[in-house]
PDB file of N, CA and C in Angstrom:
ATOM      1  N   UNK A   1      10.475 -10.831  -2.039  1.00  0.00           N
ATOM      2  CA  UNK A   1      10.161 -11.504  -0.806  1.00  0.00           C
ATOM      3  C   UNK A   1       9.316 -10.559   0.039  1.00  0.00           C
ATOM      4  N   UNK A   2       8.444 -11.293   0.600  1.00  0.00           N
ATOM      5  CA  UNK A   2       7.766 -10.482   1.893  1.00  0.00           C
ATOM      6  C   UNK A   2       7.294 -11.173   3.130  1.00  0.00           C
ATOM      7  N   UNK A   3       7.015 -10.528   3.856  1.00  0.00           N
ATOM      8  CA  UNK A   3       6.436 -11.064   5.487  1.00  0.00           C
ATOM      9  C   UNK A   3       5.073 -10.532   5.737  1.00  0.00           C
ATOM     10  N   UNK A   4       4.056 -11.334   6.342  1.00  0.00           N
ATOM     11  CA  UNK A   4       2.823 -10.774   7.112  1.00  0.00           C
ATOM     12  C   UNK A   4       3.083 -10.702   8.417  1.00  0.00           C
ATOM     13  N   UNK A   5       2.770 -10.213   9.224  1.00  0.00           N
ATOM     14  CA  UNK A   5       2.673 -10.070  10.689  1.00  0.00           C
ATOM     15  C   UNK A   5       1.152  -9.649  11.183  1.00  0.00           C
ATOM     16  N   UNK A   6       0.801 -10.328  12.040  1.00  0.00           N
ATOM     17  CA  UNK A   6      -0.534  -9.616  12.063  1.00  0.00           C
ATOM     18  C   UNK A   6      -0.414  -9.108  14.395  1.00  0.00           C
ATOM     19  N   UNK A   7      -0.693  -8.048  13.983  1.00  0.00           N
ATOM     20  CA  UNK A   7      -0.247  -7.396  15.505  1.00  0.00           C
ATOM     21  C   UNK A   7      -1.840  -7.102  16.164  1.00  0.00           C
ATOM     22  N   UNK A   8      -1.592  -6.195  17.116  1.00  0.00           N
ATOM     23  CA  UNK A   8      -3.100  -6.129  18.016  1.00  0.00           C
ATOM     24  C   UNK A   8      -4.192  -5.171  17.106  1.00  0.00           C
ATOM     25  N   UNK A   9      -3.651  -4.130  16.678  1.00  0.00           N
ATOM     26  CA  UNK A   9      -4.492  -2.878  15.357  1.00  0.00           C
ATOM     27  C   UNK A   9      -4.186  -3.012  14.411  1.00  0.00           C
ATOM     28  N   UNK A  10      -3.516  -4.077  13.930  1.00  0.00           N
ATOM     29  CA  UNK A  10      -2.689  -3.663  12.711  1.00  0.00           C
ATOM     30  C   UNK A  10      -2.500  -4.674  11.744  1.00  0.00           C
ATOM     31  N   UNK A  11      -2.666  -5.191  10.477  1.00  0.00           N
ATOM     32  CA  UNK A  11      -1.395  -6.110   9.886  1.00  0.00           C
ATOM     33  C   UNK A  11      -0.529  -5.365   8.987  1.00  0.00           C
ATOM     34  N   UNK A  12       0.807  -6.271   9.278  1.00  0.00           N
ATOM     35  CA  UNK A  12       1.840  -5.461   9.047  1.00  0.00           C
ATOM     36  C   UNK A  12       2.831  -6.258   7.632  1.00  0.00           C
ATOM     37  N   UNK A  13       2.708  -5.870   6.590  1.00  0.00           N
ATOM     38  CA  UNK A  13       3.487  -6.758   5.518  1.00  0.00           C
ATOM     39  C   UNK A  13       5.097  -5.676   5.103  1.00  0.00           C
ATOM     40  N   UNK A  14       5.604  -6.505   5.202  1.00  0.00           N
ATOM     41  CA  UNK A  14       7.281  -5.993   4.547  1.00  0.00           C
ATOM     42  C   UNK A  14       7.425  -6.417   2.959  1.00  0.00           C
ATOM     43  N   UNK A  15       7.464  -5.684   2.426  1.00  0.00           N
ATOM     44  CA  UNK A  15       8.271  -5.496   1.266  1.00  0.00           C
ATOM     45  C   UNK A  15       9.932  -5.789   1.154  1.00  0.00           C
ATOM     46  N   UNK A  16      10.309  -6.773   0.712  1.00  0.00           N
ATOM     47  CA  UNK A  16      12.179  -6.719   0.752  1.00  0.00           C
ATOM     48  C   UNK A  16      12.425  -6.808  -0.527  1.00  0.00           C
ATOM     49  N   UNK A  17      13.109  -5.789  -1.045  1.00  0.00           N
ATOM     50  CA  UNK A  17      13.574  -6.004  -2.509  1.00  0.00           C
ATOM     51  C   UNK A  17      14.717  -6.835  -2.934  1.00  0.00           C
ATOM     52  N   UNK A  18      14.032  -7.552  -4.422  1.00  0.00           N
ATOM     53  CA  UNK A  18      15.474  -8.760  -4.343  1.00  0.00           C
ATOM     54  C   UNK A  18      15.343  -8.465  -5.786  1.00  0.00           C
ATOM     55  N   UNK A  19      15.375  -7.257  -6.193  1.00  0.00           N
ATOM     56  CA  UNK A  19      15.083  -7.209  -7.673  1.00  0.00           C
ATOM     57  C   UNK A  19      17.001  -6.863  -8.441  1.00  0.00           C
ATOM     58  N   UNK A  20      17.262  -6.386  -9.197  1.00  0.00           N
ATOM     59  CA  UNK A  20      18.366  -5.952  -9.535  1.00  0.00           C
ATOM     60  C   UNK A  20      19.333  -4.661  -8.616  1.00  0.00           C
ATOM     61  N   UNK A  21      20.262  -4.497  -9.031  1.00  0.00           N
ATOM     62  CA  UNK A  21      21.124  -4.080  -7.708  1.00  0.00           C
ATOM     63  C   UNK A  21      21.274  -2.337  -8.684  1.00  0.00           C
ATOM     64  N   UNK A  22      20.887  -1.308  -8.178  1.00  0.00           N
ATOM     65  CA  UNK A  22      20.961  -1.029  -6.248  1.00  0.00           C
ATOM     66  C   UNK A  22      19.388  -1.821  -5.670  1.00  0.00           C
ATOM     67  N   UNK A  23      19.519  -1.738  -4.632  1.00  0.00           N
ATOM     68  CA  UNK A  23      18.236  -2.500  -4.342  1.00  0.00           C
ATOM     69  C   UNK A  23      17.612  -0.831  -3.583  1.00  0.00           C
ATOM     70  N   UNK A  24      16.551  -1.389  -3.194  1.00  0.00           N
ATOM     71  CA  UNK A  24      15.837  -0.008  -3.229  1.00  0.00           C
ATOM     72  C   UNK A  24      15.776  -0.326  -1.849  1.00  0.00           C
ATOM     73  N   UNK A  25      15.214  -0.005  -0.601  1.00  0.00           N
ATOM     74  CA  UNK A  25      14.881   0.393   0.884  1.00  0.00           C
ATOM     75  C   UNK A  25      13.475  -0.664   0.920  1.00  0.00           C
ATOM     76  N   UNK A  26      13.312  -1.193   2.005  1.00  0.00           N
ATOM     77  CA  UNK A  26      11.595  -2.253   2.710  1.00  0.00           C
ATOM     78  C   UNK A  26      10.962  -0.992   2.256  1.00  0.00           C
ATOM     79  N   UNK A  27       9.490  -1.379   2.321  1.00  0.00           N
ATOM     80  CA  UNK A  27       8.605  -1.474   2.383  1.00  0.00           C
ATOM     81  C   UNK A  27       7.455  -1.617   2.994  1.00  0.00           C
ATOM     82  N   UNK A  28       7.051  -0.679   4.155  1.00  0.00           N
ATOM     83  CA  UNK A  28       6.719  -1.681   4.875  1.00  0.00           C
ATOM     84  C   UNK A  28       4.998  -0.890   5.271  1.00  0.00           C
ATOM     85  N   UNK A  29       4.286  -1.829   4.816  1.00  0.00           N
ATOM     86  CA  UNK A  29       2.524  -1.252   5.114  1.00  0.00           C
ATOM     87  C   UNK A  29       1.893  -1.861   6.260  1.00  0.00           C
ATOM     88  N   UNK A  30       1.224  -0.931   6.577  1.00  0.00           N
ATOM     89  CA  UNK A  30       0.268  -0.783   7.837  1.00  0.00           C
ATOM     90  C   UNK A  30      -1.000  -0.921   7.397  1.00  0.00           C
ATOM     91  N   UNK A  31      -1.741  -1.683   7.653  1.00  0.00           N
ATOM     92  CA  UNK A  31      -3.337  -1.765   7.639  1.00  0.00           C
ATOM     93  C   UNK A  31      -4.079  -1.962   8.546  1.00  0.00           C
ATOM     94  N   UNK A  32      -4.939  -0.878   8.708  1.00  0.00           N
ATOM     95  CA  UNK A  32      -5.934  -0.734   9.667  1.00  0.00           C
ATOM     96  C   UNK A  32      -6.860  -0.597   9.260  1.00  0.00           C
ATOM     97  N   UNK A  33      -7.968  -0.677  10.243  1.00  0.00           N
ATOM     98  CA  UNK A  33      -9.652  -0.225  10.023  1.00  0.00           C
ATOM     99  C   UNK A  33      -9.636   0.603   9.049  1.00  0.00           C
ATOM    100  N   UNK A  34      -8.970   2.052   9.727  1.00  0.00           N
ATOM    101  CA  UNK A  34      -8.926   3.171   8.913  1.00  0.00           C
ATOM    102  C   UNK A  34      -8.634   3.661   8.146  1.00  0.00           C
ATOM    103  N   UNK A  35      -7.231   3.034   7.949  1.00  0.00           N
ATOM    104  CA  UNK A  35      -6.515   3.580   7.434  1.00  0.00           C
ATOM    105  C   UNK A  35      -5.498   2.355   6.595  1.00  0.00           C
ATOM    106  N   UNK A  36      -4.499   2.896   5.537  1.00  0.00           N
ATOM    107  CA  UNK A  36      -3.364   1.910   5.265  1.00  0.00           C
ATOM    108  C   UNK A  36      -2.147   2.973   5.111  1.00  0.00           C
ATOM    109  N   UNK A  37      -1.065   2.791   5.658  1.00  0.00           N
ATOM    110  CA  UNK A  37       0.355   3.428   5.517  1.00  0.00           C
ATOM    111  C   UNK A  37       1.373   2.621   4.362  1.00  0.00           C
ATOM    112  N   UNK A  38       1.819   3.330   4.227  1.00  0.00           N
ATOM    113  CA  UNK A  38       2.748   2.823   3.166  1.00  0.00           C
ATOM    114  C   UNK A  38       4.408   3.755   4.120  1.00  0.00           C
ATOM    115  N   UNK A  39       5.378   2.827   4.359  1.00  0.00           N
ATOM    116  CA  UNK A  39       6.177   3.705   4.770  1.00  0.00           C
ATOM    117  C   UNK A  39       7.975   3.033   4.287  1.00  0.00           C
ATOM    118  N   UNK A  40       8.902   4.031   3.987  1.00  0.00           N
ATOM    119  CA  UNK A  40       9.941   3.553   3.096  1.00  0.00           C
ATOM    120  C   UNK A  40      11.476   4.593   4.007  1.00  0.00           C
ATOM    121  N   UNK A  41      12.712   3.675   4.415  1.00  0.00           N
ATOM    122  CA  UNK A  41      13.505   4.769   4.882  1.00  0.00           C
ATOM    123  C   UNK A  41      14.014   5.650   3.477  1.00  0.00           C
ATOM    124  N   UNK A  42      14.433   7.020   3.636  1.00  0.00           N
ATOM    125  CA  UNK A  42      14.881   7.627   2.944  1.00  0.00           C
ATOM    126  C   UNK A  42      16.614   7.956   3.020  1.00  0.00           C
ATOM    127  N   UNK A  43      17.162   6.935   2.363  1.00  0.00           N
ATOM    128  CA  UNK A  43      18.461   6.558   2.968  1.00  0.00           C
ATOM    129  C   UNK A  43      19.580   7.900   3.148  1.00  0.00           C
ATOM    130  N   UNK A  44      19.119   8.803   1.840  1.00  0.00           N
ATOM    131  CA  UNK A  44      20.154   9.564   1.701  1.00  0.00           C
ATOM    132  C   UNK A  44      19.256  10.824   2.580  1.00  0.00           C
ATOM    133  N   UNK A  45      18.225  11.277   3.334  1.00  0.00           N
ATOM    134  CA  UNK A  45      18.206  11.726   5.150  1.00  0.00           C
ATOM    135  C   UNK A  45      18.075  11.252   5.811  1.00  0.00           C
ATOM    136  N   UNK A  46      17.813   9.961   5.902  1.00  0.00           N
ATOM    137  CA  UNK A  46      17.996   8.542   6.710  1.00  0.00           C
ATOM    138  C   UNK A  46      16.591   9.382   7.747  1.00  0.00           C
ATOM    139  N   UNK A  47      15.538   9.421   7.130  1.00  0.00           N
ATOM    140  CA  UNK A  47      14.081   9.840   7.806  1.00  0.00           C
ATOM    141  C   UNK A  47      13.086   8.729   6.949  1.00  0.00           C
ATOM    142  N   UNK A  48      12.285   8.664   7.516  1.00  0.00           N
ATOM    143  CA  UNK A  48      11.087   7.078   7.334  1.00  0.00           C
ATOM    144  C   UNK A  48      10.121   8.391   6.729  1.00  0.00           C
ATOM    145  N   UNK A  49       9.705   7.955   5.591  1.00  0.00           N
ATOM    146  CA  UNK A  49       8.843   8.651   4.781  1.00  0.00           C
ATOM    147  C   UNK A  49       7.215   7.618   5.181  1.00  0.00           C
ATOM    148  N   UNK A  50       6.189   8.734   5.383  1.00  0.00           N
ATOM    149  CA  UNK A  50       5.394   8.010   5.151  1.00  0.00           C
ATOM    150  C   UNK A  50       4.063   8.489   4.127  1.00  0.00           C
ATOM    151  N   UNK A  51       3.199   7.773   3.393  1.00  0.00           N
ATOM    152  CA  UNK A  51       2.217   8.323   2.849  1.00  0.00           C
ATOM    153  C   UNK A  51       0.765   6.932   3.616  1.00  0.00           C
ATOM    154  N   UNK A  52      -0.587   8.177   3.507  1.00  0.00           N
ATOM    155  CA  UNK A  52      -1.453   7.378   4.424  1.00  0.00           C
ATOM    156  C   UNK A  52      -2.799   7.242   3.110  1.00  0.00           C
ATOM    157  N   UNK A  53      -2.720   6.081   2.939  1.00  0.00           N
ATOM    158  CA  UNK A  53      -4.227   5.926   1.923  1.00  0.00           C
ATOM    159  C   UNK A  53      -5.553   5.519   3.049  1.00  0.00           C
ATOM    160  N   UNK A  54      -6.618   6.283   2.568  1.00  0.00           N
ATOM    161  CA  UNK A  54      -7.744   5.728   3.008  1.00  0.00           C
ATOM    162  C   UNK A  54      -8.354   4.274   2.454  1.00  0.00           C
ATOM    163  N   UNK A  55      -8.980   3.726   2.693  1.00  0.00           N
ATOM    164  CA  UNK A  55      -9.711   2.432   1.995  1.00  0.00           C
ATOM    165  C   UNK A  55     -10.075   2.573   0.443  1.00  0.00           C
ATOM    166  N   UNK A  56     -10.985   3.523   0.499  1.00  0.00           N
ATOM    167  CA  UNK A  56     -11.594   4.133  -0.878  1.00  0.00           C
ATOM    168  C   UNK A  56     -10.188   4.370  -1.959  1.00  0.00           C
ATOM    169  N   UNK A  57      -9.015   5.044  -1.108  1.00  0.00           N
ATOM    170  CA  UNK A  57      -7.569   5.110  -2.270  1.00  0.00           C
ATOM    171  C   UNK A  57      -7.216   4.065  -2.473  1.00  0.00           C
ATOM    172  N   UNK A  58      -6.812   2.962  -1.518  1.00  0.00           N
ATOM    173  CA  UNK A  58      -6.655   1.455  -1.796  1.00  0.00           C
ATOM    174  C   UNK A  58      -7.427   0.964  -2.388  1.00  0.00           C
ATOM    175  N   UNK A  59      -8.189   0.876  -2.735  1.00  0.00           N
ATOM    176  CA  UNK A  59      -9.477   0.291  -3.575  1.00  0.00           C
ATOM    177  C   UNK A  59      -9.234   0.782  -4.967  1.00  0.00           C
ATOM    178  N   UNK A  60      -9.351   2.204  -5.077  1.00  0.00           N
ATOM    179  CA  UNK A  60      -8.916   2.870  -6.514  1.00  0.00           C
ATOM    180  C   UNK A  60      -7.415   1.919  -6.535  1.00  0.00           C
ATOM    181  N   UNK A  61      -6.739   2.066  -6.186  1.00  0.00           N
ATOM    182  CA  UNK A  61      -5.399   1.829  -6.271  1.00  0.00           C
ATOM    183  C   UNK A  61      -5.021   0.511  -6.947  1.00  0.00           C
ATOM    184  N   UNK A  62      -5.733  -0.982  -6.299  1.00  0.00           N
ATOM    185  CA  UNK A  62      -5.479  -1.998  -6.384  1.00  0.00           C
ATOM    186  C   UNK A  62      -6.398  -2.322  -8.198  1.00  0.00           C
ATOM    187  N   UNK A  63      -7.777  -1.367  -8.317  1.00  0.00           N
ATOM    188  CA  UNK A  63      -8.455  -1.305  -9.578  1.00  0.00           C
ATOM    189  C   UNK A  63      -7.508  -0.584 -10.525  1.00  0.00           C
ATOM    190  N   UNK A  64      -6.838   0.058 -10.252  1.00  0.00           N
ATOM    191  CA  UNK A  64      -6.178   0.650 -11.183  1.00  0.00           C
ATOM    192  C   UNK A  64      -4.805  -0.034 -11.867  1.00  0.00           C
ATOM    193  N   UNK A  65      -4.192  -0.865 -11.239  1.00  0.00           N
ATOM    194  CA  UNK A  65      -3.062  -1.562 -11.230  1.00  0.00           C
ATOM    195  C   UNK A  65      -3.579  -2.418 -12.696  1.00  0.00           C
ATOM    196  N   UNK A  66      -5.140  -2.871 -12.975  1.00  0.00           N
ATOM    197  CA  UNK A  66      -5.377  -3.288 -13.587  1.00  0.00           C
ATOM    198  C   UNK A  66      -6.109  -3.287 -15.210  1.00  0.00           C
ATOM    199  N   UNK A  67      -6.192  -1.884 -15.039  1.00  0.00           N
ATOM    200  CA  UNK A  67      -6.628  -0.662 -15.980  1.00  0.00           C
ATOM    201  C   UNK A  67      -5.555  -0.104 -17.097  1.00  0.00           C
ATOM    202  N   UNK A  68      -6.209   0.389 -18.353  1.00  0.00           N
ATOM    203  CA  UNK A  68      -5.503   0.986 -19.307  1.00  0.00           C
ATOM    204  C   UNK A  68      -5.517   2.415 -18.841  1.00  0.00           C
ATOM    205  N   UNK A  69      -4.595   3.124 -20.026  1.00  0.00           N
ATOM    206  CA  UNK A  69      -4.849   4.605 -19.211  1.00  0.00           C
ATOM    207  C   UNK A  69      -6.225   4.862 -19.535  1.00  0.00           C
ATOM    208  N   UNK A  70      -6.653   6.273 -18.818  1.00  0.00           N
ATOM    209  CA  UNK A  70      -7.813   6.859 -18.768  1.00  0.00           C
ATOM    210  C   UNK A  70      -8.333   7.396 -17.274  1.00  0.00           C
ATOM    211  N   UNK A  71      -9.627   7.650 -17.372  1.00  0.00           N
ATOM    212  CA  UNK A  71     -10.024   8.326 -15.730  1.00  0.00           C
ATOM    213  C   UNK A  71     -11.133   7.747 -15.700  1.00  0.00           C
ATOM    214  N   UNK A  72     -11.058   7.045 -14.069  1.00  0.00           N
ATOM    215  CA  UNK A  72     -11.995   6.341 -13.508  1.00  0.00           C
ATOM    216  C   UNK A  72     -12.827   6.845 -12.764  1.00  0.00           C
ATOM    217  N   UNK A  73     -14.317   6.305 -12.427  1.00  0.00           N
ATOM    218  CA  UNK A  73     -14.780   6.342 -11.062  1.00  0.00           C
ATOM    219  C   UNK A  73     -15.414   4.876 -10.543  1.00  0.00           C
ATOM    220  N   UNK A  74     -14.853   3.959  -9.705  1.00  0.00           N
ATOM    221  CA  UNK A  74     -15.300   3.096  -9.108  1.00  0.00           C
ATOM    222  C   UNK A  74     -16.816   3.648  -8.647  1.00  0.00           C
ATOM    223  N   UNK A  75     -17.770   2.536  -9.058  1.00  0.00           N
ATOM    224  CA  UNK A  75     -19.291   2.947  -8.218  1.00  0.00           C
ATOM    225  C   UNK A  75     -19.491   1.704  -7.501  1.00  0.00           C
ATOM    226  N   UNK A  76     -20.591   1.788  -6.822  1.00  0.00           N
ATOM    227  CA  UNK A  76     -21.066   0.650  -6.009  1.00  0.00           C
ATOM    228  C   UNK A  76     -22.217   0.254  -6.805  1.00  0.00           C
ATOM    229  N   UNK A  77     -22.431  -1.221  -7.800  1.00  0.00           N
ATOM    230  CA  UNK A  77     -23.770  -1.342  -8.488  1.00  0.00           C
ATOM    231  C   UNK A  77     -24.653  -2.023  -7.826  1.00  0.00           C
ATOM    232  N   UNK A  78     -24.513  -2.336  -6.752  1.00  0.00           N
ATOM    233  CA  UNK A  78     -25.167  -3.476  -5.989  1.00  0.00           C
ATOM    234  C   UNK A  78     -26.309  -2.439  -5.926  1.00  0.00           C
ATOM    235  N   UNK A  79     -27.250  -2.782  -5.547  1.00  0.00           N
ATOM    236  CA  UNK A  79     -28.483  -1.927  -5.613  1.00  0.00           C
ATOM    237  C   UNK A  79     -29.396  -2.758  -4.458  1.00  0.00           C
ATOM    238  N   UNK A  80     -30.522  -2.383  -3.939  1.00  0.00           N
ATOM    239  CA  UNK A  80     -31.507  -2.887  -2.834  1.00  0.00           C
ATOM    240  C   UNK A  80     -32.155  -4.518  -3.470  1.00  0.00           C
ATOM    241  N   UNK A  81     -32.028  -5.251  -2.770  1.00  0.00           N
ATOM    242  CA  UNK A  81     -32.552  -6.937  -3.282  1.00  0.00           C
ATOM    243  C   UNK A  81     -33.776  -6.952  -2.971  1.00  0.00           C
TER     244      UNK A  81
END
């Protein structure tokens, strides 16, 4: 299950896990202009972990989900019309 929220800088999607038990902690990403957060509580120090992708990592990220192993480089082929 998840939620969108869309706020004044931000949209905001939750992650809720409904997968097999233990269940794991939300999910919960930040997307901005700049930036995208990925952020998760860490139950056993009970501190909110966060990691921050740029666009360009989200981009690798979402291409890669779809990839065999190996090493990539996304290019831009569009070229001048």
């Amino acid at each position: 299950m998840f939620t969108i929220e869309h706020e004044f800088d931000a949209t905001v999607i939750t992650l809720v896990d409904e997968g097999e038990i233990p269940l794991q902690e939300d999910v919960i990403i930040n997307s901005f202009a700049e930036c995208v957060t990925l952020e998760q509580l860490d139950a056993r120090t009970d501190t909110m972990q966060k990691i921050t992708l740029s666009p360009e990592q989200l981009r690798d990220l979402a291409a890669a989900l779809d990839l065999p192993e190996g090493v990539y480089q996304l290019r831009d082929v569009s070229g001048p019309e």
